[in-house]
N, C-alpha and C. Protein backbone atom coordinates (compact mmCIF):
# COMPACT_ATOMS: atom_id res chain seq x y z
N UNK A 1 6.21 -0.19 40.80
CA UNK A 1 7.08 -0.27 39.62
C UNK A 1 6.21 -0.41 38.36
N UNK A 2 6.71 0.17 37.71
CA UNK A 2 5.90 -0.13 36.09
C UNK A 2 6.09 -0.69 35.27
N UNK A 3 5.08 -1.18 34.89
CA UNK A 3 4.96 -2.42 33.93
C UNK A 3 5.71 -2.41 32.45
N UNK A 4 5.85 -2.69 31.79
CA UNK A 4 6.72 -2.72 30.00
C UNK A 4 5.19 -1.74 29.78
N UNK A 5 3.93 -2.33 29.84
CA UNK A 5 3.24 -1.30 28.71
C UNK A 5 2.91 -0.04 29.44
N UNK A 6 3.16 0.13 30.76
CA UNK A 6 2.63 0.87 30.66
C UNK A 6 4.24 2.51 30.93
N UNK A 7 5.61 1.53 30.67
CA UNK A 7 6.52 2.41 29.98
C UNK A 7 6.07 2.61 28.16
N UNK A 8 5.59 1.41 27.56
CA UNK A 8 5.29 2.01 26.31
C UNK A 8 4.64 3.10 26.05
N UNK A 9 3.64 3.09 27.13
CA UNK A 9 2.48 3.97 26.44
C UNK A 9 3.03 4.93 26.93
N UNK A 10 3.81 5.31 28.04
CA UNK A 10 4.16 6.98 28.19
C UNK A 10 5.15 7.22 26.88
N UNK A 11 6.13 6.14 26.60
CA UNK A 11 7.22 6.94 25.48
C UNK A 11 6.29 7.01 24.49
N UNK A 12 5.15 6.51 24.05
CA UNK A 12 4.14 6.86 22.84
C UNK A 12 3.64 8.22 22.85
N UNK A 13 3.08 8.05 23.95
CA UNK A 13 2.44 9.62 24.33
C UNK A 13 3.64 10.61 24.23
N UNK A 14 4.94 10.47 24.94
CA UNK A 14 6.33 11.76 24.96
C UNK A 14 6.50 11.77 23.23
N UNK A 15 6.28 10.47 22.67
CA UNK A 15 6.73 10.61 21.02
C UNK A 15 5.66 11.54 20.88
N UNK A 16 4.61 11.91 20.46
CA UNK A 16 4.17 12.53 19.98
C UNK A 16 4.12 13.98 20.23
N UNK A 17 4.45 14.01 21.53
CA UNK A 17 4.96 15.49 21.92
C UNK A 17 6.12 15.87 20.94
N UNK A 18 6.90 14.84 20.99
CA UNK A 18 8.18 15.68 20.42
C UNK A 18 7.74 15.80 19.01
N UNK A 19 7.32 14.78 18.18
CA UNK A 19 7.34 15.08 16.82
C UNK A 19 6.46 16.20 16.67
N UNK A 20 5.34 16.80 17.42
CA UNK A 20 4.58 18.04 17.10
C UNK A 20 5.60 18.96 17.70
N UNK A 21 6.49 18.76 18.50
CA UNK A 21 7.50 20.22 18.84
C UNK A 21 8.66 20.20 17.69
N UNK A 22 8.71 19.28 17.07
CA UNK A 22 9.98 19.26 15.70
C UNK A 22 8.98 19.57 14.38
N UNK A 23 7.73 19.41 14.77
CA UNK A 23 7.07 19.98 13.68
C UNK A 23 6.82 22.13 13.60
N UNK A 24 6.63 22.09 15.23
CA UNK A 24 6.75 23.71 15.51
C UNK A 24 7.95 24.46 15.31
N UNK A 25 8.87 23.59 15.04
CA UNK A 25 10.34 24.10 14.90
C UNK A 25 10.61 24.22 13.99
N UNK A 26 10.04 23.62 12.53
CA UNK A 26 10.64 23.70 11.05
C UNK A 26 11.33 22.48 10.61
N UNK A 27 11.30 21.33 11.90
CA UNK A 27 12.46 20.17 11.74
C UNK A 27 11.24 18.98 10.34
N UNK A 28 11.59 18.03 10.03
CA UNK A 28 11.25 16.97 9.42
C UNK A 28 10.29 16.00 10.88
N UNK A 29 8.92 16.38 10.75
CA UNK A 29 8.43 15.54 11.19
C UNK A 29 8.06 13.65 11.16
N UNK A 30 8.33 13.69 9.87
CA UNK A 30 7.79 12.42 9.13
C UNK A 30 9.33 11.60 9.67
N UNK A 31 10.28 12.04 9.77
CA UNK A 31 11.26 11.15 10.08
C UNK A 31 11.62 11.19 11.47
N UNK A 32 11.29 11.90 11.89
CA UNK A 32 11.15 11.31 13.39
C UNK A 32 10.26 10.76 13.72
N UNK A 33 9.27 10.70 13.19
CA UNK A 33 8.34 9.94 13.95
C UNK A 33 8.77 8.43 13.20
N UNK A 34 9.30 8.46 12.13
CA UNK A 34 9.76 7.02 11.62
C UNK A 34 10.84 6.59 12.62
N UNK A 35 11.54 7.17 13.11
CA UNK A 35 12.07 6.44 13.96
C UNK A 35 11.76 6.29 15.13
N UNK A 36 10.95 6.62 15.76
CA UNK A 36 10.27 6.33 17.03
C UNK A 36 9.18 5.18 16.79
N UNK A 37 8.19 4.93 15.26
CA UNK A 37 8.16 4.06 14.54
C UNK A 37 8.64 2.66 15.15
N UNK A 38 9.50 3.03 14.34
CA UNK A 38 10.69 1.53 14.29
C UNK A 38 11.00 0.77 16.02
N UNK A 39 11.41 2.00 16.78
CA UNK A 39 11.49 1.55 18.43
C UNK A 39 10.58 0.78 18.65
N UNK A 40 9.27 1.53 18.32
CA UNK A 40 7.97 0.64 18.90
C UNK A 40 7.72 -0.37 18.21
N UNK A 41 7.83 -0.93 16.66
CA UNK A 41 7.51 -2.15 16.47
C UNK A 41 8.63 -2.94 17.05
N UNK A 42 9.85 -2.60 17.23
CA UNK A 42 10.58 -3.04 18.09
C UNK A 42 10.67 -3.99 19.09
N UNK A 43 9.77 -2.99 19.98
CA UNK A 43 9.23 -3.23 21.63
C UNK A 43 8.03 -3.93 21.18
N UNK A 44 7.34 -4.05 20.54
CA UNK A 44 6.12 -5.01 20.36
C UNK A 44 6.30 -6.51 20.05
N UNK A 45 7.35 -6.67 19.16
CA UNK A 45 7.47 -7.72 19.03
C UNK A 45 8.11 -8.60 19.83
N UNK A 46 9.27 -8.21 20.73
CA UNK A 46 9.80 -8.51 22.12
C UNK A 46 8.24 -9.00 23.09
N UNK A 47 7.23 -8.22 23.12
CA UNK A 47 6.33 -8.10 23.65
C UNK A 47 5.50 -9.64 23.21
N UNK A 48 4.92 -9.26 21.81
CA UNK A 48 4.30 -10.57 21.64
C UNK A 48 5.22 -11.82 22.02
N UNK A 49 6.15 -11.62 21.80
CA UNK A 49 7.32 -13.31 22.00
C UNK A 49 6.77 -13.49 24.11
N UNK A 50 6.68 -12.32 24.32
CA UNK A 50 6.88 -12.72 26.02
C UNK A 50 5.19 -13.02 25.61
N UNK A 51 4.37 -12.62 25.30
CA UNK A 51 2.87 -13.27 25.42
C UNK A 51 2.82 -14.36 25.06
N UNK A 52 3.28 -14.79 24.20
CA UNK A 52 3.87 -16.56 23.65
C UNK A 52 4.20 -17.20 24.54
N UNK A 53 5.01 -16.67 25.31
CA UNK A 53 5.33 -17.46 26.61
C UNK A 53 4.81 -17.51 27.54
N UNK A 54 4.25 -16.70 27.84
CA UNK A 54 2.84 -16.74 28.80
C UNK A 54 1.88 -17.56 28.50
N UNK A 55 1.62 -17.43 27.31
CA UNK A 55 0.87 -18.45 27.14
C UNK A 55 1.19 -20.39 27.15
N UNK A 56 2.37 -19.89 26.84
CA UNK A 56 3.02 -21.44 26.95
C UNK A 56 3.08 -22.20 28.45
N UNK A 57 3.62 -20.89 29.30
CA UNK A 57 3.53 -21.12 30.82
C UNK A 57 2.17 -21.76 30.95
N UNK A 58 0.94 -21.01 30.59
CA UNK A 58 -0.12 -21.50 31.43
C UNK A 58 -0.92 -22.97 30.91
N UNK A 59 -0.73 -23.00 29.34
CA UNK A 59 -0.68 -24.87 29.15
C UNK A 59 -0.06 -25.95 30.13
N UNK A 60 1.14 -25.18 30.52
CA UNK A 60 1.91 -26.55 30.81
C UNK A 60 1.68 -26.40 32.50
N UNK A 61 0.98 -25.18 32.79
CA UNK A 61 0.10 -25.26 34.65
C UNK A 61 -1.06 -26.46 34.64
N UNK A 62 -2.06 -26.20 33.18
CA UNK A 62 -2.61 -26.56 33.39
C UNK A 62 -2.75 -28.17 33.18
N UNK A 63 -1.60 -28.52 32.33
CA UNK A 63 -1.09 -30.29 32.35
C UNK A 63 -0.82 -30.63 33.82
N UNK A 64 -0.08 -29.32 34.59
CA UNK A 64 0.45 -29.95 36.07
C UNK A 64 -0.56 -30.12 36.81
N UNK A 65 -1.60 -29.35 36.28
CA UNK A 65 -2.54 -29.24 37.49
C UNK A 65 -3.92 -31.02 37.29
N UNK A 66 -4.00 -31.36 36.14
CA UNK A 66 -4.46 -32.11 35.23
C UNK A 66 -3.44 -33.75 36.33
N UNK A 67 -2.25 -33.51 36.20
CA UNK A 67 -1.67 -34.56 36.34
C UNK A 67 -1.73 -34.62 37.41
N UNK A 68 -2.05 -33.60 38.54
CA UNK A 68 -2.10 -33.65 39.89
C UNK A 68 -3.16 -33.81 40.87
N UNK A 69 -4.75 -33.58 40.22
CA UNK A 69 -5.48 -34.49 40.07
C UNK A 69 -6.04 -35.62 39.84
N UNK A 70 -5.14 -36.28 39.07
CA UNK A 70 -5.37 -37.55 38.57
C UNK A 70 -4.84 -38.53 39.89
N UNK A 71 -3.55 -37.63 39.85
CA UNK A 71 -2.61 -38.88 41.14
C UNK A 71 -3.40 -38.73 42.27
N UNK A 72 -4.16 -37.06 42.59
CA UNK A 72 -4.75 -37.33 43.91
C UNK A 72 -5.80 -38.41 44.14
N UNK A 73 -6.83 -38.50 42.67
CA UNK A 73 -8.02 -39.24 42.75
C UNK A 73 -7.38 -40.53 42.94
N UNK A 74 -6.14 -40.83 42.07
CA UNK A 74 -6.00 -42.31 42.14
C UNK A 74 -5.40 -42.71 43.26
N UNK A 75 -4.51 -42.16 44.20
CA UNK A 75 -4.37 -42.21 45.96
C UNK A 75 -5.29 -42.55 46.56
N UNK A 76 -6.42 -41.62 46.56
CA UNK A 76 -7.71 -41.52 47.14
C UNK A 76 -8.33 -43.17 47.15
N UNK A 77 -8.38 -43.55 45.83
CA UNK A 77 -9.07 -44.90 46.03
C UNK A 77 -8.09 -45.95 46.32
N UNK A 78 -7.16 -45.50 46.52
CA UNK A 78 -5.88 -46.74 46.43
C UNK A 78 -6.08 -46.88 48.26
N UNK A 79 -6.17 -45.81 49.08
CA UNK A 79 -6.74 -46.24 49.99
C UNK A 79 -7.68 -46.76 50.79
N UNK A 80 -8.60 -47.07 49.93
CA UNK A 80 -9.51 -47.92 50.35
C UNK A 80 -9.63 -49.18 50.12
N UNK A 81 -8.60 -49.48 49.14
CA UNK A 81 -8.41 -50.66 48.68
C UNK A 81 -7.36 -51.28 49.90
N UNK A 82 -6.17 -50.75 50.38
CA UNK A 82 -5.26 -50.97 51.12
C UNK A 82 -6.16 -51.26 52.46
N UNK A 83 -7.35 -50.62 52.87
CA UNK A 83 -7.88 -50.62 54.44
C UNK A 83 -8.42 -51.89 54.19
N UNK A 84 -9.08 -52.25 52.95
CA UNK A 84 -9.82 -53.33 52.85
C UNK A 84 -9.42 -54.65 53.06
N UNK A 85 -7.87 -54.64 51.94
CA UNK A 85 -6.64 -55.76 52.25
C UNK A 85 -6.25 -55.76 53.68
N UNK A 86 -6.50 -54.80 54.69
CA UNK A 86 -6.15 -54.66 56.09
C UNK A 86 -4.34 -54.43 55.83
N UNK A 87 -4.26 -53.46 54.50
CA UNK A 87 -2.60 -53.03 54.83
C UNK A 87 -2.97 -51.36 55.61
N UNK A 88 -2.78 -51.77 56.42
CA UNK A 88 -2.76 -50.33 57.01
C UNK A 88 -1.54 -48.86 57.09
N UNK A 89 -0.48 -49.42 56.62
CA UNK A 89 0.45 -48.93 56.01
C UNK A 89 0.58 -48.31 54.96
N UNK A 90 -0.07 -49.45 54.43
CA UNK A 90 -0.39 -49.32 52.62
C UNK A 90 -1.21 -47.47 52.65
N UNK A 91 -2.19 -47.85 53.50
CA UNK A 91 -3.11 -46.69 53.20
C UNK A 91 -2.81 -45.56 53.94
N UNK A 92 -2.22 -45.58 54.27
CA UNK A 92 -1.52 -44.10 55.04
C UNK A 92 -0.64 -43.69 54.06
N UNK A 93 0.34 -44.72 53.61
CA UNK A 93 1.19 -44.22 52.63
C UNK A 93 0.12 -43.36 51.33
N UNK A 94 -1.09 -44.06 51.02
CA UNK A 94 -1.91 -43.46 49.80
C UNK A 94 -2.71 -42.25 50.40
N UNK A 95 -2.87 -42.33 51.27
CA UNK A 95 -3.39 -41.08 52.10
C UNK A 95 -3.17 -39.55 51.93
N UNK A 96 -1.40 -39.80 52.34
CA UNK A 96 -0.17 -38.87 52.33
C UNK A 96 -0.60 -38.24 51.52
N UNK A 97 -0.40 -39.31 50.08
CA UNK A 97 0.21 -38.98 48.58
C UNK A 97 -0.92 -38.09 48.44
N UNK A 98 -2.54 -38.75 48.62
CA UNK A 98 -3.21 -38.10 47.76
C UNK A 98 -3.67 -36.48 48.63
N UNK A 99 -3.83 -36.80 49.68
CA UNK A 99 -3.70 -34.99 50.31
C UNK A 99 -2.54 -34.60 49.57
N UNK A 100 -1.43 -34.92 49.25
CA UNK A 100 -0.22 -34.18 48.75
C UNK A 100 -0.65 -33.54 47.49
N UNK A 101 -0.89 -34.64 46.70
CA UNK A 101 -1.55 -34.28 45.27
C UNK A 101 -2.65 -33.14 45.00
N UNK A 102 -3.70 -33.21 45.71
CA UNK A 102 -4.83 -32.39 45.85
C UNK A 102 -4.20 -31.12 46.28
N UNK A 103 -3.64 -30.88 47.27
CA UNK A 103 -2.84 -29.58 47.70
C UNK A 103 -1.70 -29.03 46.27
N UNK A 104 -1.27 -29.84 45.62
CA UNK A 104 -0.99 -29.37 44.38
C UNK A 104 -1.87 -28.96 43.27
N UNK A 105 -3.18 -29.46 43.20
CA UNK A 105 -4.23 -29.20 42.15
C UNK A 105 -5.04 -27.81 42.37
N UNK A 106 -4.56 -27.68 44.05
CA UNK A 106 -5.79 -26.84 44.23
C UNK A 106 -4.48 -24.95 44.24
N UNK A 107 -3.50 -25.93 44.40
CA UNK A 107 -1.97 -24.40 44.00
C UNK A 107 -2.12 -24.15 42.78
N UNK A 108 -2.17 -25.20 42.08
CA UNK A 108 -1.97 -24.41 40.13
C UNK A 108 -3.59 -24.20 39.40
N UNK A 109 -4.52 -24.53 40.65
CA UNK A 109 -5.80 -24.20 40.30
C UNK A 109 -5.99 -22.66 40.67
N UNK A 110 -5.35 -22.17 41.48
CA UNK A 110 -5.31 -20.77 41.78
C UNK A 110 -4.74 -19.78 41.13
N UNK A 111 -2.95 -20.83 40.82
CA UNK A 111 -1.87 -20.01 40.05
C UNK A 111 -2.65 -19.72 38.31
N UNK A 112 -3.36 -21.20 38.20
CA UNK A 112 -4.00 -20.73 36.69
C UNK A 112 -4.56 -19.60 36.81
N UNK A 113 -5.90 -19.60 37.53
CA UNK A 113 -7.13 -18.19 37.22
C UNK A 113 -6.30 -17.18 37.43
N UNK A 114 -5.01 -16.89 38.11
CA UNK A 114 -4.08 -15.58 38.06
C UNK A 114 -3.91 -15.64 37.12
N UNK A 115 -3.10 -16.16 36.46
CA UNK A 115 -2.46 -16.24 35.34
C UNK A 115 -3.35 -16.34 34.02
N UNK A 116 -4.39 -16.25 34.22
CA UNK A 116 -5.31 -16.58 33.62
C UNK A 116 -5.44 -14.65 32.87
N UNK A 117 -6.09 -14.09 34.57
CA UNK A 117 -6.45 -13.01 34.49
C UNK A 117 -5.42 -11.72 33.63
N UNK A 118 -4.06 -11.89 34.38
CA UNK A 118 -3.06 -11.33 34.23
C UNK A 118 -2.92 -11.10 32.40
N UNK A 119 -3.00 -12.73 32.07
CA UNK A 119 -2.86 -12.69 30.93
C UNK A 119 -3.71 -12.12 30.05
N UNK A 120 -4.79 -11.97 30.10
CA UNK A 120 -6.32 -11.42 29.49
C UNK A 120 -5.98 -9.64 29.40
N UNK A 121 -5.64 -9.41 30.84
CA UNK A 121 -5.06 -7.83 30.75
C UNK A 121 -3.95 -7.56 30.17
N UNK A 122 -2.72 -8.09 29.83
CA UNK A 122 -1.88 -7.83 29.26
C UNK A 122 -2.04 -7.94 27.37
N UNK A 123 -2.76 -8.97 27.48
CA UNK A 123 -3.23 -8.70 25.52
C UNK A 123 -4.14 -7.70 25.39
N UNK A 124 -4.74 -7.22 26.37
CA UNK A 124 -5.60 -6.53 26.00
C UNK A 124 -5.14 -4.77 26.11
N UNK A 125 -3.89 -4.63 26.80
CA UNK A 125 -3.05 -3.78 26.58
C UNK A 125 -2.10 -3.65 25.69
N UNK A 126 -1.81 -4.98 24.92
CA UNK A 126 -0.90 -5.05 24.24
C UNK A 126 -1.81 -4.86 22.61
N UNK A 127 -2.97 -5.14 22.97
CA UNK A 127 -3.72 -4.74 20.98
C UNK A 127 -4.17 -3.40 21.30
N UNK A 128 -3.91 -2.71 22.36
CA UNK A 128 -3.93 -0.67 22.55
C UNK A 128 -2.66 -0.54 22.01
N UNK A 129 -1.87 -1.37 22.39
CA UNK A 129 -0.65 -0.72 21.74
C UNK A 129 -0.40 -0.60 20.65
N UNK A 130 -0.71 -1.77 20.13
CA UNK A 130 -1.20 -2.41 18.78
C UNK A 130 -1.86 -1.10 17.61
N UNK A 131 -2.62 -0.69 18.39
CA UNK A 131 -4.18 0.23 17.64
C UNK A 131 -3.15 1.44 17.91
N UNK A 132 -2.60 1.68 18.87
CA UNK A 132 -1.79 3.08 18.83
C UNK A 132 -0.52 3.04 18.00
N UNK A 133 0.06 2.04 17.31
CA UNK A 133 1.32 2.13 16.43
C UNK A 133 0.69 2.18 15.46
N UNK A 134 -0.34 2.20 14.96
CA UNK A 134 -0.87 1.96 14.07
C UNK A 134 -1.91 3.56 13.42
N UNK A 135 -1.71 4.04 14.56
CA UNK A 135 -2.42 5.48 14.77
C UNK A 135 -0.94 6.31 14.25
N UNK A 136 0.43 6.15 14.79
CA UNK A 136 1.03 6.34 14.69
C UNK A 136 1.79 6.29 12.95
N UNK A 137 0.93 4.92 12.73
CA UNK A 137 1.70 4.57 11.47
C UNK A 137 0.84 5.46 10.23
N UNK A 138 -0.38 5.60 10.45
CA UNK A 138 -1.19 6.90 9.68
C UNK A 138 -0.81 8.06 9.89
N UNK A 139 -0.18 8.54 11.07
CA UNK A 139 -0.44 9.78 11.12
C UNK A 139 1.14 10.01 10.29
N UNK A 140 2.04 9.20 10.31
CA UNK A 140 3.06 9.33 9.30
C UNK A 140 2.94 9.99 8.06
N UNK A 141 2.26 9.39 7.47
CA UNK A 141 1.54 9.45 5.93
C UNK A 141 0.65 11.22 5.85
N UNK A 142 0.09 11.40 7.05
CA UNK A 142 -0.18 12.70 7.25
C UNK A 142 0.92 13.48 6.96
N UNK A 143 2.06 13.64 7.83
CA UNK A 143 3.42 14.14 8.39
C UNK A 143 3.74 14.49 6.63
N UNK A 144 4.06 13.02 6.20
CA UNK A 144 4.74 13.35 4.80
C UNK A 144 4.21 13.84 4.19
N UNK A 145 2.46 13.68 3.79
CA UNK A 145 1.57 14.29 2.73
C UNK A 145 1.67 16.50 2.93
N UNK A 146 1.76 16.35 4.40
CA UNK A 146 2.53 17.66 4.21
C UNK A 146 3.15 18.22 4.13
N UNK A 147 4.30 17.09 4.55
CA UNK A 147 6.08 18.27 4.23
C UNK A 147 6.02 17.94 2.37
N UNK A 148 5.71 17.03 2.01
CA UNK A 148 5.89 17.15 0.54
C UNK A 148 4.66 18.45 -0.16
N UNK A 149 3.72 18.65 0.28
CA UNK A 149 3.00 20.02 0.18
C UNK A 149 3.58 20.83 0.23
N UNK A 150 4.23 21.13 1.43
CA UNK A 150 5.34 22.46 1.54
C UNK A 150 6.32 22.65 1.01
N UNK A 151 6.81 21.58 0.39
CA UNK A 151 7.55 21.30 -0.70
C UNK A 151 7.42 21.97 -1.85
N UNK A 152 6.43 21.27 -1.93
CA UNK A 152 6.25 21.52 -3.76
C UNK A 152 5.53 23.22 -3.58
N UNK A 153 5.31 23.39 -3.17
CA UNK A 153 4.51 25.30 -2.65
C UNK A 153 5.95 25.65 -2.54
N UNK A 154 6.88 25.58 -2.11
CA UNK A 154 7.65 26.14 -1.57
C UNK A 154 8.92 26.31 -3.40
N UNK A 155 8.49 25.27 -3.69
CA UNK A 155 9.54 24.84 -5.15
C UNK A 155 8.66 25.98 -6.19
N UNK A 156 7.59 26.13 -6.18
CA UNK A 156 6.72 26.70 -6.88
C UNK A 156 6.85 27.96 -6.99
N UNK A 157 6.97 28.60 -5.80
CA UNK A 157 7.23 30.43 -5.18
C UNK A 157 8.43 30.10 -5.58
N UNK A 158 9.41 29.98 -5.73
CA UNK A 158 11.12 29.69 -6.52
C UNK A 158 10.97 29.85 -7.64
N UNK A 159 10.38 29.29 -8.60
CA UNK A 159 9.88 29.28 -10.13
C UNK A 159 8.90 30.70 -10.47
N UNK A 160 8.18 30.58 -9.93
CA UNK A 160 7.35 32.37 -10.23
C UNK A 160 7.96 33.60 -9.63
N UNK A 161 9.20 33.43 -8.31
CA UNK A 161 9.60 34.35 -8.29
C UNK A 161 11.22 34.80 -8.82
N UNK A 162 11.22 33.61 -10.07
CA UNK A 162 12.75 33.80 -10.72
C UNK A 162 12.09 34.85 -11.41
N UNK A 163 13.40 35.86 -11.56
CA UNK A 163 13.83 36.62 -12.68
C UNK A 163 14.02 35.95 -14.52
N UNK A 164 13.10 36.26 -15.27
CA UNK A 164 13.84 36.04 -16.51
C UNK A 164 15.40 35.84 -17.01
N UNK A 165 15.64 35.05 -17.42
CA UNK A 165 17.25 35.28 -18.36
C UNK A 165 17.57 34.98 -19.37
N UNK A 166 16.46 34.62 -20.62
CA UNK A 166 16.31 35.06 -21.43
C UNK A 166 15.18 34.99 -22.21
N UNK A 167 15.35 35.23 -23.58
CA UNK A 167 13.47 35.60 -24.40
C UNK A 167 13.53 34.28 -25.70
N UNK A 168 12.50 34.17 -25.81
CA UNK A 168 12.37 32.97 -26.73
C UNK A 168 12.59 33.73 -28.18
N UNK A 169 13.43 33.27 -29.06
CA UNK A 169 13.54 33.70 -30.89
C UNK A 169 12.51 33.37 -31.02
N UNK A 170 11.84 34.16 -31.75
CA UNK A 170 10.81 34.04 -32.97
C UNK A 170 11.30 33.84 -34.08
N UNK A 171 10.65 32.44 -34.47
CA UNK A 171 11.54 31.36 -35.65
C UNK A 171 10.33 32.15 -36.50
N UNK A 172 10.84 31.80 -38.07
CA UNK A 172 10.45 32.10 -39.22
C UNK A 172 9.59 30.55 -39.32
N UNK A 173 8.28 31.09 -40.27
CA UNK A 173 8.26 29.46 -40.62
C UNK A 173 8.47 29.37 -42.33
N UNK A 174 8.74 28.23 -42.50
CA UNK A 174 9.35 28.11 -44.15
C UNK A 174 8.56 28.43 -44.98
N UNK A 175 7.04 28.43 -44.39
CA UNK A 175 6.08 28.83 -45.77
C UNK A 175 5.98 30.65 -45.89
N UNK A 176 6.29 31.02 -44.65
CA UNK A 176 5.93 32.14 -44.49
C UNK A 176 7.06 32.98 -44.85
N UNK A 177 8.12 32.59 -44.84
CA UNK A 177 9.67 33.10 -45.11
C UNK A 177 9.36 33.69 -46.47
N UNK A 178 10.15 35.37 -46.48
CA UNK A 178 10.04 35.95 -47.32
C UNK A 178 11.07 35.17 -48.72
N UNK A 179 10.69 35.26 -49.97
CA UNK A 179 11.53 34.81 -50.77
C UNK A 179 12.80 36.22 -51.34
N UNK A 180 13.68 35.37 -51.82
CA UNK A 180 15.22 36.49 -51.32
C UNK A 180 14.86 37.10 -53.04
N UNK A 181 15.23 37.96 -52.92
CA UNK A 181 14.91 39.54 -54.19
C UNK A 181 15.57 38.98 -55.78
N UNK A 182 16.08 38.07 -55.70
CA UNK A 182 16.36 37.22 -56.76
C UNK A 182 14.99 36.08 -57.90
N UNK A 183 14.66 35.80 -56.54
CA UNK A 183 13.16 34.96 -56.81
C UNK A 183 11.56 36.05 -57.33
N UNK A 184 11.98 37.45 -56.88
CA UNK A 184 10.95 38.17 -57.05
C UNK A 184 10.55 38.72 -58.50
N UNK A 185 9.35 38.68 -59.05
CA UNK A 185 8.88 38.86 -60.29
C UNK A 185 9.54 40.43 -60.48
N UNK A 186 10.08 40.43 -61.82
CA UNK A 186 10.39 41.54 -62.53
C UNK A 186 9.37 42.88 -62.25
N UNK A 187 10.23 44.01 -61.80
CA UNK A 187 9.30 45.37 -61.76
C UNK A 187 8.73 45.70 -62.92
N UNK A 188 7.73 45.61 -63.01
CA UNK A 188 6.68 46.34 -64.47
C UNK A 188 7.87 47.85 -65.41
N UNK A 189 7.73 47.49 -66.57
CA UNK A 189 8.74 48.79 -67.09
C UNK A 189 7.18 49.79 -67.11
N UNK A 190 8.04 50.97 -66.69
CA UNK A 190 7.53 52.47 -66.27
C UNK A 190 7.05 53.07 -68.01
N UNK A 191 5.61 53.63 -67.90
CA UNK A 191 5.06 53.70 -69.23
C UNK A 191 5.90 55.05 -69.80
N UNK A 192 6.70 55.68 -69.03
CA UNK A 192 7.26 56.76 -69.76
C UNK A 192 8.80 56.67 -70.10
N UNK A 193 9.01 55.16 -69.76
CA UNK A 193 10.56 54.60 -69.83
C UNK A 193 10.59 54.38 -71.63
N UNK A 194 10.82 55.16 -72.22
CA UNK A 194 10.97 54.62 -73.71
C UNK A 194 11.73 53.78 -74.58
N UNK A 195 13.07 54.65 -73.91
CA UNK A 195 14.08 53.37 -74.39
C UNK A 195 14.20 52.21 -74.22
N UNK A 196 13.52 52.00 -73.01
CA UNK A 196 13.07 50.52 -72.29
C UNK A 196 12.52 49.97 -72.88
N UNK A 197 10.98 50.95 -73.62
CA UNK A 197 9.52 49.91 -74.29
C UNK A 197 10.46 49.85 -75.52
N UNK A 198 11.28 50.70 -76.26
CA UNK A 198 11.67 49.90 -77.28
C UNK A 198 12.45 48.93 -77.57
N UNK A 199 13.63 49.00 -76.69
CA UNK A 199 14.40 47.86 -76.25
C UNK A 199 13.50 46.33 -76.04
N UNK A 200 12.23 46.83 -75.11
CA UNK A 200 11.36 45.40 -75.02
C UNK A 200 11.07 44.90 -76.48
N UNK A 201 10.60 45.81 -77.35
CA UNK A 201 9.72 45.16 -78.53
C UNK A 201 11.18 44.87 -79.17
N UNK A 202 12.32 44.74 -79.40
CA UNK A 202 13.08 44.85 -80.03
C UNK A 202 13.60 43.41 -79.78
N UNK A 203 12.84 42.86 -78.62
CA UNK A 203 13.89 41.25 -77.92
C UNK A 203 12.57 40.56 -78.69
N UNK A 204 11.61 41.35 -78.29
CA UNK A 204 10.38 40.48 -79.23
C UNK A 204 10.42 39.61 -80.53
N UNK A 205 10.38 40.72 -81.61
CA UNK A 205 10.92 40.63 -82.57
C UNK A 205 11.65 39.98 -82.88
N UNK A 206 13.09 39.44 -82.39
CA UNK A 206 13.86 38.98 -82.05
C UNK A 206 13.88 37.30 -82.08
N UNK A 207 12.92 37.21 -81.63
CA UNK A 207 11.96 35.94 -81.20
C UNK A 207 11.59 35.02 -82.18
């Protein structure tokens, strides 16, 4: 049967299949893989809480195992004290106890180094997993840095391949604006206009 990581690591590995087959397809890579994302910090943190407890388990082996030593040693001499008083009762009863005790020190002395081991391999699968969501969480940033590329390329060929619809006026500028035929200096009178040149000297005079 298989273990939690090592179902993680296959749906890690199937995630990435799929988001490169939704990437071969034209689909939005960057958001699927955000949500496959999200599953896995998910499942990790479920994960660390059970390593918490593992670890909690094996403190409180090793108090049992701590406390079960102590009672054996202190049996141990309690019978020699009892043979000495000549309770012979006494020391059978401490006898019992402390083989009892010792046979407990030497169970959670075993159950520890399992648990010991077990535990060493499971963090140490669990910061791969760690290093692979995290592989995951870059390659995101990839995903997007290129659908927004294809984006903006794609927005770009739209803009250069519109059609015109319409032309910019060419504004006048105010200095350059012709002045209107009212403002324009008087036409020179024509040297063979006579009635004109005399009419002129005649306003002269006049004067």
């Amino acid at each position: 049967m298989k273990n939690v990581f090592d179902q993680l690591n296959e749906f890690a590995n199937q995630m990435m299949t799929e988001v490169k087959k939704a990437a071969d397809q034209g689909e939005a890579p960057a958001k699927k893989l955000v949500r496959h994302i999200r599953t896995t910090e998910s499942d990790l943190k479920e994960i660390d809480r059970l390593l918490e407890r593992q670890r909690t388990l094996l403190a409180e082996l090793t108090q049992k195992q701590d406390e079960a030593k102590e009672l054996a040693d202190k049996r141990f001499a309690q019978v020699e004290i009892a043979k000495e008083a000549d309770q012979q009762e006494l020391a059978e009863r401490a006898a019992i106890e402390s083989k009892h005790y010792g046979e407990q020190f030497r169970f959670f002395e075993e159950l520890i180094i399992e648990t010991k081991r077990e535990l060493n391999q499971l963090e140490r699968e669990a910061l791969e997993l760690k290093l692979k969501l995290e592989d995951l969480q870059n390659k995101r940033y990839e995903w997007m840095m290129r659908e927004n590329v294809s984006n903006l390329k794609s927005k770009m060929n739209q803009v250069l391949e519109r059609e015109p619809n319409a032309t910019i006026k060419q504004e006048q500028h105010p200095f350059t604006t012709e002045e209107p035929e009212s403002k324009k200096e008087e036409a020179p009178i024509a040297e063979d206009d006579i009635d004109a040149r005399i009419a002129d000297l005649e306003r002269r005079f006049q004067k």
